[in-house]
Protein backbone atom coordinates (compact mmCIF):
# COMPACT_ATOMS: atom_id res chain seq x y z
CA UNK A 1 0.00 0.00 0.00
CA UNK A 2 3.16 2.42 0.78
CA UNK A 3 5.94 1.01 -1.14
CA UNK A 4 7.72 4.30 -1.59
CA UNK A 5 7.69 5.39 1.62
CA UNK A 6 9.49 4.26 4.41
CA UNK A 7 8.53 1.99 7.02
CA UNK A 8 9.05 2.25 11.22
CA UNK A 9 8.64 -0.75 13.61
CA UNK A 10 6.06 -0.40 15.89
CA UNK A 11 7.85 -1.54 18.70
CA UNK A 12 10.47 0.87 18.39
CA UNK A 13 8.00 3.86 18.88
CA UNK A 14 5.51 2.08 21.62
CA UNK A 15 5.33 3.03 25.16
CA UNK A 16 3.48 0.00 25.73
CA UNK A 17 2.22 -3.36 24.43
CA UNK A 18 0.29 -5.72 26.40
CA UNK A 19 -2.52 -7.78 27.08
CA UNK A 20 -4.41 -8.09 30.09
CA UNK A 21 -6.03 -11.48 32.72
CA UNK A 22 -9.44 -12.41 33.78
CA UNK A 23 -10.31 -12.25 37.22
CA UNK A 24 -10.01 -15.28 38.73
CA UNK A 25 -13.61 -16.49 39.32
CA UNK A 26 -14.40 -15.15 35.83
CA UNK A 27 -17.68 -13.99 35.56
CA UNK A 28 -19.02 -14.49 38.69
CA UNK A 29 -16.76 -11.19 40.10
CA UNK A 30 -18.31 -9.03 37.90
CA UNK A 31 -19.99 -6.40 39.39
CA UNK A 32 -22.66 -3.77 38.37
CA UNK A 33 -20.86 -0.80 38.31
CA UNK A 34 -16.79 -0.16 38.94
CA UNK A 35 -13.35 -0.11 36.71
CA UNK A 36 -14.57 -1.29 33.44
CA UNK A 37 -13.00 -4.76 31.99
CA UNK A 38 -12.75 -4.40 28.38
CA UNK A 39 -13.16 -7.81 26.29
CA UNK A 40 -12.85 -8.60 22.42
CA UNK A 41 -16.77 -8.42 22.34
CA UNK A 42 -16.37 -4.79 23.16
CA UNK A 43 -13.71 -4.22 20.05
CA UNK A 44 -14.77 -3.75 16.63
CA UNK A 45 -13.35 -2.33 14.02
CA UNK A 46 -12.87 1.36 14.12
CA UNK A 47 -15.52 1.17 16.55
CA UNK A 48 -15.93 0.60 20.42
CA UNK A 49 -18.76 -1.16 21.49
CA UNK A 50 -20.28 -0.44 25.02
CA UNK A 51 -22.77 -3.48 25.47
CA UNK A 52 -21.80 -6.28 27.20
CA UNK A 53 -18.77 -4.19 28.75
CA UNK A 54 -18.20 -5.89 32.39
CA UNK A 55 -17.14 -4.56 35.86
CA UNK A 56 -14.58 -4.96 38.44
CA UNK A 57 -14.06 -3.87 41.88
CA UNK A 58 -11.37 -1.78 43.28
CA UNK A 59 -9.13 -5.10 44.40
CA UNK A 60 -9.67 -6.50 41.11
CA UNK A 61 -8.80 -3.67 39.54
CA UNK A 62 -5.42 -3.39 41.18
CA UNK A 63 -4.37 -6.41 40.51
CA UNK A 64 -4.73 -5.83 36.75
CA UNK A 65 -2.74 -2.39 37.51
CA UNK A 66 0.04 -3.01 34.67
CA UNK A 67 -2.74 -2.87 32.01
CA UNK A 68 -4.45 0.27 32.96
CA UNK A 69 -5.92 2.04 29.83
CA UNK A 70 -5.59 5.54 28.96
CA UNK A 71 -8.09 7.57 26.77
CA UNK A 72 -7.44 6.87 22.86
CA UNK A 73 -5.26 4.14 23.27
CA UNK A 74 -5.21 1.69 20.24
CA UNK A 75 -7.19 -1.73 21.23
CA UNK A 76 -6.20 -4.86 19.74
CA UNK A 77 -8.03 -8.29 19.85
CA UNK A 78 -5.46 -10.67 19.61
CA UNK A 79 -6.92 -14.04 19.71
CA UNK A 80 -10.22 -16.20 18.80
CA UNK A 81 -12.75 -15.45 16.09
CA UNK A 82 -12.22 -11.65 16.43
CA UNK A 83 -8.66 -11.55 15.78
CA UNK A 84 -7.17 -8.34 14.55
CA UNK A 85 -10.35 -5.82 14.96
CA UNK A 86 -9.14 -2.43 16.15
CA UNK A 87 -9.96 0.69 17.99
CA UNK A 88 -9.01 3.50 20.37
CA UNK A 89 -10.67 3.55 23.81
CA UNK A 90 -13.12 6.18 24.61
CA UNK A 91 -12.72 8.32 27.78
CA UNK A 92 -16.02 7.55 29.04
CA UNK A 93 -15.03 4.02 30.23
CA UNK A 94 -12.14 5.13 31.86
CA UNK A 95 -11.15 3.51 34.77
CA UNK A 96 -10.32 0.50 32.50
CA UNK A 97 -8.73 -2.72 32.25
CA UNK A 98 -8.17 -5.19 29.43
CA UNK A 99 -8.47 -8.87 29.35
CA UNK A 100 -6.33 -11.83 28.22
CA UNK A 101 -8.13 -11.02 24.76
CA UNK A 102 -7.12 -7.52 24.57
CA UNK A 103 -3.78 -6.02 23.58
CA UNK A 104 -3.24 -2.40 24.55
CA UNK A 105 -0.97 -0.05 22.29
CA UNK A 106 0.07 3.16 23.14
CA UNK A 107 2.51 5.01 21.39
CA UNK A 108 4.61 8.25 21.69
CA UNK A 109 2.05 10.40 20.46
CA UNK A 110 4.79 13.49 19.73
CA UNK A 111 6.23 10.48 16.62
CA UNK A 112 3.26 7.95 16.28
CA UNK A 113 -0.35 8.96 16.32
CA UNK A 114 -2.11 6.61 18.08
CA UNK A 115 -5.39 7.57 15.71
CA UNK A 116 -3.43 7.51 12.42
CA UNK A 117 -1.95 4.07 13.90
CA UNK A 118 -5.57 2.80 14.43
CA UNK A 119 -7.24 3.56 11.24
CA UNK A 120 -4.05 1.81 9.39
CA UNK A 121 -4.26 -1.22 11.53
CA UNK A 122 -7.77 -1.07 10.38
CA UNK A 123 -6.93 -0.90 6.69
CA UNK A 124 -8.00 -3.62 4.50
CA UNK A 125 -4.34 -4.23 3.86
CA UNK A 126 -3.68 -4.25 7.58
CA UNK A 127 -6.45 -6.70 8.37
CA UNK A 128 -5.62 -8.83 5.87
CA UNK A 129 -1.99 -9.22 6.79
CA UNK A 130 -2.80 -9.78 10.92
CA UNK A 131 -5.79 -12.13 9.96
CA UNK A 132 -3.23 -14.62 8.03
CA UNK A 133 -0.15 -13.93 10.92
CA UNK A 134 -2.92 -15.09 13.30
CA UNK A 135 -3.98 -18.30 11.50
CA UNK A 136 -0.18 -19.29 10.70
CA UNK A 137 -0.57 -21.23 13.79
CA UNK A 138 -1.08 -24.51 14.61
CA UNK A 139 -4.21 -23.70 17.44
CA UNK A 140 -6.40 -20.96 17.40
CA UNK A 141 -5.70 -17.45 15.76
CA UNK A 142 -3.31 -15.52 17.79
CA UNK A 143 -1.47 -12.25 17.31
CA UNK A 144 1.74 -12.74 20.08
CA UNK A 145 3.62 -9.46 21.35
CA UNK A 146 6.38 -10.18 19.14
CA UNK A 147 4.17 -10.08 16.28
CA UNK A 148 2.18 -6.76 17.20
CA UNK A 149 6.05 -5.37 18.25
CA UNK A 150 7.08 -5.69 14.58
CA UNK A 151 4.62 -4.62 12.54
CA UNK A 152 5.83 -2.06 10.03
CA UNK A 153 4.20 1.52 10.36
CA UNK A 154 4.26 3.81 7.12
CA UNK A 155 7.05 6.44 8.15
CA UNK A 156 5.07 9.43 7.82
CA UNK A 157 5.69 13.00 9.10
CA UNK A 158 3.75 13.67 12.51
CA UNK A 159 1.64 16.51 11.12
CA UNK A 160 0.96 13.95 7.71
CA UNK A 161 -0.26 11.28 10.38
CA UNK A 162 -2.58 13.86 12.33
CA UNK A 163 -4.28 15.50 8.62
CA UNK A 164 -4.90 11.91 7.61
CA UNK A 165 -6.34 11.01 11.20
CA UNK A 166 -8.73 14.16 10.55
CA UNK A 167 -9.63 13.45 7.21
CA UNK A 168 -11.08 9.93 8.00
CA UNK A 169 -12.16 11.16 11.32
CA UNK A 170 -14.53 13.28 9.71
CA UNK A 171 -16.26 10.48 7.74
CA UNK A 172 -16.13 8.32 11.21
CA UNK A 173 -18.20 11.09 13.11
CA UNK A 174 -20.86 10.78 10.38
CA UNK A 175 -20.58 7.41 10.83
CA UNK A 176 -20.81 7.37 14.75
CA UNK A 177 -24.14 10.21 13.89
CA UNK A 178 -25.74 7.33 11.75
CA UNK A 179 -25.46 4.94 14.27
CA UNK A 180 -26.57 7.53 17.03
CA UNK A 181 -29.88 8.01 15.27
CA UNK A 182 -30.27 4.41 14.76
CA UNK A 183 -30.51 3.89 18.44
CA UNK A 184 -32.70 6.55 18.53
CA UNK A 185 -34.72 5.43 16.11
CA UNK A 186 -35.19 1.85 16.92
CA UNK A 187 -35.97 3.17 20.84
CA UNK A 188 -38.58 4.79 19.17
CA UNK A 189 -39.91 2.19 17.41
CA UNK A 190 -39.63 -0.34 20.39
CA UNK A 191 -41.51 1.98 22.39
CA UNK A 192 -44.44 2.86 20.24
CA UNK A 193 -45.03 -0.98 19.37
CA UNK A 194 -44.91 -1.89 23.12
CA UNK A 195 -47.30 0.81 23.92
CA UNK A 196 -49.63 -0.12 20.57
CA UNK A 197 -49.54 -3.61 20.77
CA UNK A 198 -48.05 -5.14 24.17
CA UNK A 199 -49.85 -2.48 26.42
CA UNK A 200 -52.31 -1.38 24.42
CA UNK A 201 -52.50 2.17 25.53
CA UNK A 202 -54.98 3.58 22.66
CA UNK A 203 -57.52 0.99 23.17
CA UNK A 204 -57.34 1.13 27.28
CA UNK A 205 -57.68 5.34 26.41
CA UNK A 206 -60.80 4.99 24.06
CA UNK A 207 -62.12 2.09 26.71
CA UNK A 208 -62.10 5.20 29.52
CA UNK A 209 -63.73 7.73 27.38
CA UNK A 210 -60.11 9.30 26.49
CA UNK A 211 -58.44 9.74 23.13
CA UNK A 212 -55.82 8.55 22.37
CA UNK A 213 -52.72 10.25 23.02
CA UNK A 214 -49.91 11.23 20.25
CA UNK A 215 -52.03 10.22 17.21
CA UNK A 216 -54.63 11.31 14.91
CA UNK A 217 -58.23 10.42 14.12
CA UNK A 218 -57.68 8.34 11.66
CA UNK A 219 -55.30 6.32 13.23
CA UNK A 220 -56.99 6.30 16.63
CA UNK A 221 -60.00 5.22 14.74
CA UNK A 222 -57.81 1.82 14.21
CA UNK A 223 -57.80 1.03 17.70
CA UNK A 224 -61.26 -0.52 19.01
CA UNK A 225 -62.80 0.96 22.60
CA UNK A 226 -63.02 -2.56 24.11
CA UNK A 227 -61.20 -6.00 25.29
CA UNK A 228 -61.70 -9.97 24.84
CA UNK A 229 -60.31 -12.46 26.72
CA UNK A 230 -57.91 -14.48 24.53
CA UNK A 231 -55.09 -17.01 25.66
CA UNK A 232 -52.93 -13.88 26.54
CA UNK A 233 -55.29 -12.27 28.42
CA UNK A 234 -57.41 -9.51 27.51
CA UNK A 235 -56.40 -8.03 24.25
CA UNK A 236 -58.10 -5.35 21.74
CA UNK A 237 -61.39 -6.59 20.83
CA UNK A 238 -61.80 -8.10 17.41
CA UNK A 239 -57.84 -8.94 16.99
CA UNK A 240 -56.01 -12.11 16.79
CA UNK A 241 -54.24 -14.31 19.05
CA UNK A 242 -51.32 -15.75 16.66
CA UNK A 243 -47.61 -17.94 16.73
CA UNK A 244 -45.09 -16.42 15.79
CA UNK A 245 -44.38 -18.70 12.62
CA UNK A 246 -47.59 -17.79 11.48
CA UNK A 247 -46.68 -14.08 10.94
CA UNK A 248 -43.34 -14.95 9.36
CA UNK A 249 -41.57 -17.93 7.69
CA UNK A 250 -38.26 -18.51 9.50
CA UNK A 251 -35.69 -19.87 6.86
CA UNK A 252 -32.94 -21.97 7.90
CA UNK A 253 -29.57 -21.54 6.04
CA UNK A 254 -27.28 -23.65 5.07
CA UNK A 255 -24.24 -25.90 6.12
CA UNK A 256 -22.12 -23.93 3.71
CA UNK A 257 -18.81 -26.06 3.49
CA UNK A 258 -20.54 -28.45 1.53
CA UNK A 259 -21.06 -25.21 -1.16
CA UNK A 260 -16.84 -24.37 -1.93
CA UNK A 261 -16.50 -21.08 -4.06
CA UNK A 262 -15.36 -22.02 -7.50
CA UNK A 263 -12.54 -20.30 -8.60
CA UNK A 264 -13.32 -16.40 -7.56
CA UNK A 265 -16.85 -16.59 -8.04
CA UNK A 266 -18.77 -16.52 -4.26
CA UNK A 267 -20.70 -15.29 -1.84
CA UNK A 268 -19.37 -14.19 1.78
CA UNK A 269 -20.52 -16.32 4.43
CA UNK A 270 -23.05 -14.76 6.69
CA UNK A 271 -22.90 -16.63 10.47
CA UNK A 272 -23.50 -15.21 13.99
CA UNK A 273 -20.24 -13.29 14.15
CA UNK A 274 -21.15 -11.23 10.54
CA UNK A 275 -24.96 -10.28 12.24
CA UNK A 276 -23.19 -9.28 15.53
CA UNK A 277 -20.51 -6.79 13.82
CA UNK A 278 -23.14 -6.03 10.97
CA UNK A 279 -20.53 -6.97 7.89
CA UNK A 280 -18.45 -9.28 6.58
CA UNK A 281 -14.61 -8.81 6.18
CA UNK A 282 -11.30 -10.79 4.47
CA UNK A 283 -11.90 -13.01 7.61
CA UNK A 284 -15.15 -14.67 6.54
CA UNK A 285 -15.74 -17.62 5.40
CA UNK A 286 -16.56 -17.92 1.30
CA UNK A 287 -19.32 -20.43 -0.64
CA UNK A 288 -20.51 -20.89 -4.08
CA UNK A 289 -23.03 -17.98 -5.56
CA UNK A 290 -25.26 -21.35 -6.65
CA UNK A 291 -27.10 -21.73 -3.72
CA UNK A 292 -30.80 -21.94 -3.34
CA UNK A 293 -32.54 -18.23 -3.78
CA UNK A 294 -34.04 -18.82 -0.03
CA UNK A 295 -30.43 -19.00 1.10
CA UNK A 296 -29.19 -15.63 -0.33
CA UNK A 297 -29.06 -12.52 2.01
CA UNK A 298 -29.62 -9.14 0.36
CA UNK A 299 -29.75 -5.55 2.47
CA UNK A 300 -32.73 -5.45 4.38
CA UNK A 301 -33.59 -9.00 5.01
CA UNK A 302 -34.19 -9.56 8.68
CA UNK A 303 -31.65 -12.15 10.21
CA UNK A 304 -32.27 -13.96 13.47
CA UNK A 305 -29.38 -15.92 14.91
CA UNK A 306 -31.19 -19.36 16.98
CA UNK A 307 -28.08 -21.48 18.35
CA UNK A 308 -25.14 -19.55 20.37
CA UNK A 309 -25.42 -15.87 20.57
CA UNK A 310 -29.33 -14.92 19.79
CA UNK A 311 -30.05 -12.08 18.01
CA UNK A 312 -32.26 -10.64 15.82
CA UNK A 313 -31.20 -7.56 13.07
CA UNK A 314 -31.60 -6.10 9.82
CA UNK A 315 -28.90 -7.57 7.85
CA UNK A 316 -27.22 -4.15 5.71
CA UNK A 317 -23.43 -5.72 4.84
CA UNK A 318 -24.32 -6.65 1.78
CA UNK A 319 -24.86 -9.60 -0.52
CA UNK A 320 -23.90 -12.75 0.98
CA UNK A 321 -24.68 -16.48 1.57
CA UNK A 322 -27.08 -17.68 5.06
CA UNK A 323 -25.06 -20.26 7.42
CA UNK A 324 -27.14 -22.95 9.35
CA UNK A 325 -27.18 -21.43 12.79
CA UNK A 326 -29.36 -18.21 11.60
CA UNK A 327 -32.91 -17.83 9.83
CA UNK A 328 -33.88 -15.22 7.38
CA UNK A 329 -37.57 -14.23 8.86
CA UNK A 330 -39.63 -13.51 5.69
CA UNK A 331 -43.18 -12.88 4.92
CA UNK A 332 -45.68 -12.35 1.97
CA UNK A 333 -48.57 -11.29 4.25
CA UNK A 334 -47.20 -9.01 6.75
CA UNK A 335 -45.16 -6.49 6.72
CA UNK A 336 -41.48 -6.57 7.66
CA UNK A 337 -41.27 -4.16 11.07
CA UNK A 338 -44.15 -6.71 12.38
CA UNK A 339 -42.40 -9.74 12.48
CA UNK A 340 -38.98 -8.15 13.63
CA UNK A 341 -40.21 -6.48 16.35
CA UNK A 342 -42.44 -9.55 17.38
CA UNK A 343 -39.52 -11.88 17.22
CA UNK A 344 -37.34 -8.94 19.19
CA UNK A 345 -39.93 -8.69 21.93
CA UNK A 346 -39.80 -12.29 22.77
CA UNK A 347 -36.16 -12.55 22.25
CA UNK A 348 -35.74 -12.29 25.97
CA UNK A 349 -37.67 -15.50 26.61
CA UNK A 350 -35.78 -17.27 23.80
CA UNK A 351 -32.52 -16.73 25.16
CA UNK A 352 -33.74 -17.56 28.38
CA UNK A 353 -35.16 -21.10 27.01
CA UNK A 354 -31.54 -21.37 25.13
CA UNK A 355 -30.20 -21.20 28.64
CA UNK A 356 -31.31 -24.51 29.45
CA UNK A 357 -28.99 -26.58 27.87
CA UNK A 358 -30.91 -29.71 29.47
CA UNK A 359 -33.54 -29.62 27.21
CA UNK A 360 -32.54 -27.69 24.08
CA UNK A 361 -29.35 -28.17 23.55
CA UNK A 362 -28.37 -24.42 23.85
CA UNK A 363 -30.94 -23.52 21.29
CA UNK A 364 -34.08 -22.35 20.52
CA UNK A 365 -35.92 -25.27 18.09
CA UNK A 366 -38.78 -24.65 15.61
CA UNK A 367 -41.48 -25.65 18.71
CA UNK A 368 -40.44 -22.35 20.38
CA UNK A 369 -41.53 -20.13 17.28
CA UNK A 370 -45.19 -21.79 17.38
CA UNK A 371 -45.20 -21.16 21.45
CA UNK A 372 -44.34 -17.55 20.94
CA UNK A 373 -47.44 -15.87 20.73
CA UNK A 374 -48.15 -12.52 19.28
CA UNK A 375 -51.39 -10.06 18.86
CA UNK A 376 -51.86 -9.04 15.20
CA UNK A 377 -54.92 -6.50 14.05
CA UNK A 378 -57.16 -6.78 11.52
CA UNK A 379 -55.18 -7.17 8.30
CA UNK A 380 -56.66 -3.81 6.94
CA UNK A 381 -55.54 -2.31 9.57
CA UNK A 382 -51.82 -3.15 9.85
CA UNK A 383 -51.79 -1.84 6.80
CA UNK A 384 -52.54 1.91 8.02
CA UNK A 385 -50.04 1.20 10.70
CA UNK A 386 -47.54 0.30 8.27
CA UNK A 387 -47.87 4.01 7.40
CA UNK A 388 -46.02 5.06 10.99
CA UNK A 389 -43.89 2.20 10.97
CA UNK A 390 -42.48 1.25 7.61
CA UNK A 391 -40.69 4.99 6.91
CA UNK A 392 -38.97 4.77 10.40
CA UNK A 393 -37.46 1.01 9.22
CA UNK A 394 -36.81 2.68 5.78
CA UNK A 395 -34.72 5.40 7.07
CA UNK A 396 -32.97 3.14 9.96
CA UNK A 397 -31.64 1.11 6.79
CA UNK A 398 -31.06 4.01 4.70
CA UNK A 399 -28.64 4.98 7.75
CA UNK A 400 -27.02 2.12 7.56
CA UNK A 401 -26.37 1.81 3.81
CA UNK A 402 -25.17 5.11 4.13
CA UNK A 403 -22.39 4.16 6.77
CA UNK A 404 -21.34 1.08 4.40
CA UNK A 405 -20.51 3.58 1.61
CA UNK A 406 -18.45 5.97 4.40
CA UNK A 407 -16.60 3.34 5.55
CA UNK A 408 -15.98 1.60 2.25
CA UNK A 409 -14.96 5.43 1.32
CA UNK A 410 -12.72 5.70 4.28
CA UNK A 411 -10.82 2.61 3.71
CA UNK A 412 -10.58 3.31 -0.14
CA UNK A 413 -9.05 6.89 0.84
CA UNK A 414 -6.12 5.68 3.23
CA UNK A 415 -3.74 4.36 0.91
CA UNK A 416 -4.35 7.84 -1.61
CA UNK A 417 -3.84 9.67 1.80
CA UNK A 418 -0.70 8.22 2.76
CA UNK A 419 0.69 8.58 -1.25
CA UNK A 420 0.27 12.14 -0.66
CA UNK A 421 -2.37 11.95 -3.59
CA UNK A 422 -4.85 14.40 -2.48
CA UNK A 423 -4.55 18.48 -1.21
CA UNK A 424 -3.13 19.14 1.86
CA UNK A 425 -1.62 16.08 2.63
């Protein structure tokens, strides 16, 4: 990517490099609030990821002293499935401490910038170089301090590193905006569904004489004044009791290794570690294009992981092929926001159910999709509710999409950057 300019060794310009422990007792010292314990579920790439980030106390906290972490240092992941993703640590999680998992790099920031160093360990290039370093191995994929010590760093002028750290800063912020109003947004849509259709706060309104609150007369007129008893309880009057395989067809995918790419014509593999990050990457796994059409993932679909780590998302990294372990929920009847948000609201009782191992092997099975139940309106009028819901879906894609092109723009710019190609640089 740099072949005419000069290279440093990383190791020569680091102040440190080093991984962290776990606690001994593991999960079970975690506490609710305290120094956080960052873990490689918490580093992505380019991007820090506050859910699921656990807590130690003060005595755990000194004994993992030597691996303090400082605002904006550069965070590694250094072993398992998550090898090589990359980021600088925020100062809102400071106190901090890193796991076994976790390599902190900090560099002398007066010869190294630790953000230029970050977005060039994320690099295409970059990743694709530490992803087969880590798998030259004969166990599991491992990046060692020796490795990490001498990688070769683009020998670059200070101020150069810091205007290329801006530059792709700048599309990063829009990025981080995006996924800001995503949050937003799907808190919004969480919230009006639970209200409309788990609570049932227009109907209970027009029941006491009320309207309504936060909608107009046509759409109030939607909601009946009245209840019936049902096997959920009392729901609106005149709606339907229904599983949740009955609103949506959940497709299984595919064991995938029996479909090899030919030659360079495939499709990424899409498993539970692609619908956690939200893309795929040099990393993932590759099958043949000829697939069945049921199998295929395109932007947009709605992916629900059932074995391992359950989850259910809008799948927006692109075209790929659908591993065994996840369903893509589809439907000709109802619309899409339906059937995600009914399969989110009971994710909490699937993973619960996957909990206990003793009866379903760590797994939800197709049983559990005809026991969850959900409340569904007449058919005529979902489809005046689609009119709230669809547009907020629409634009929490769009976002999405949008971020995809950044980021593919961002990478695309850091090897013209560091060639001195564009102005000001």
């Amino acid at each position: 990517m740099t072949d005419a300019i000069g290279r440093l060794r990383l190791g020569d310009y680091a102040v440190k490099i080093g991984s962290g422990a776990t606690p001994r007792g593991g999960q079970d010292v975690y506490v609710t609030t305290g120094t956080s314990l960052v873990r490689s579920q918490n580093v992505y790439i380019n991007r820090f990821e506050r859910a699921g980030l656990a807590f130690i106390d003060d005595v755990e906290a000194e004994k993992l002293s030597s691996v303090a972490v400082e605002a904006g240092d550069v965070l590694l992941n250094i072993t398992g499935d998550s090898v090589a993703r990359v980021c600088q640590a925020p100062a809102e999680i400071l106190p901090a401490r890193v796991n076994q998992h976790v390599m902190i790099i900090r560099t002398r920031t007066e010869e190294l910038d630790q953000t230029f160093l970050r977005y060039y360990l994320a690099s295409p290039q970059m990743q694709s170089y530490m992803l087969g370093l880590a798998g030259a191995g004969a166990t599991r994929n491992a990046l060692t301090k020796g490795m990490v010590e001498g990688f070769q760093i683009p020998d670059l002028d200070i101020s150069i590193q810091r205007e290329i750290a801006r530059i792709l800063g700048t599309l990063d912020d829009k990025i981080d905006l995006n996924r800001k109003m995503n949050a937003t947004l799907e808190a919004m849509a969480r919230a009006l569904f639970k209200s409309w259709f788990v609570d049932f706060d227009p109907v209970r309104a027009k029941a006491e004489g009320r309207d309504p609150a936060g909608m107009d007369a046509e759409t109030a007129a939607l909601f009946p004044d009245a209840f019936e008893d049902s096997p959920l309880g009392d729901i609106p009057r005149g709606w339907r009791v229904m599983p949740l395989d009955e609103i949506a067809n959940y497709r299984n995918g595919l064991a995938l290794q029996k479909y090899p790419p030919t030659g360079n014509d495939y499709l990424p593999v899409i498993k539970i570690r692609e619908l956690r990050q939200g893309y795929v990457d040099s990393s993932s796994d590759k099958a043949s294009p000829n697939i069945i059409a049921e199998c295929i993932v395109e932007d947009g679909d709605v992916l629900f992981s059932w074995s391992g780590s359950l989850l259910v998302d809008f799948w927006t990294g692109g075209r790929g092929a659908l591993n065994q372990h996840l369903f893509k929920v589809t439907s000709r009847e109802y619309p899409k926001w339906l059937y995600y948000l009914w399969t989110h609201r009971h994710l909490d009782a699937f993973i619960a159910t996957a909990a206990d191992k003793a009866t379903t092997m760590g797994h939800i099975q197709r049983r559990h999709l005809s026991e969850a139940l959900c409340v569904v309106p007449h058919f005529e009028d979902l489809q005046v509710l689609n009119r709230v819901f669809e547009p907020i879906f629409e634009q929490l894609i769009a976002l999405r999409l949008e971020s995809r092109t950044l980021a593919e723009m961002r990478d695309a710019l850091l090897p013209r950057l560091m060639r001195g190609e564009l102005v000001g640089v």
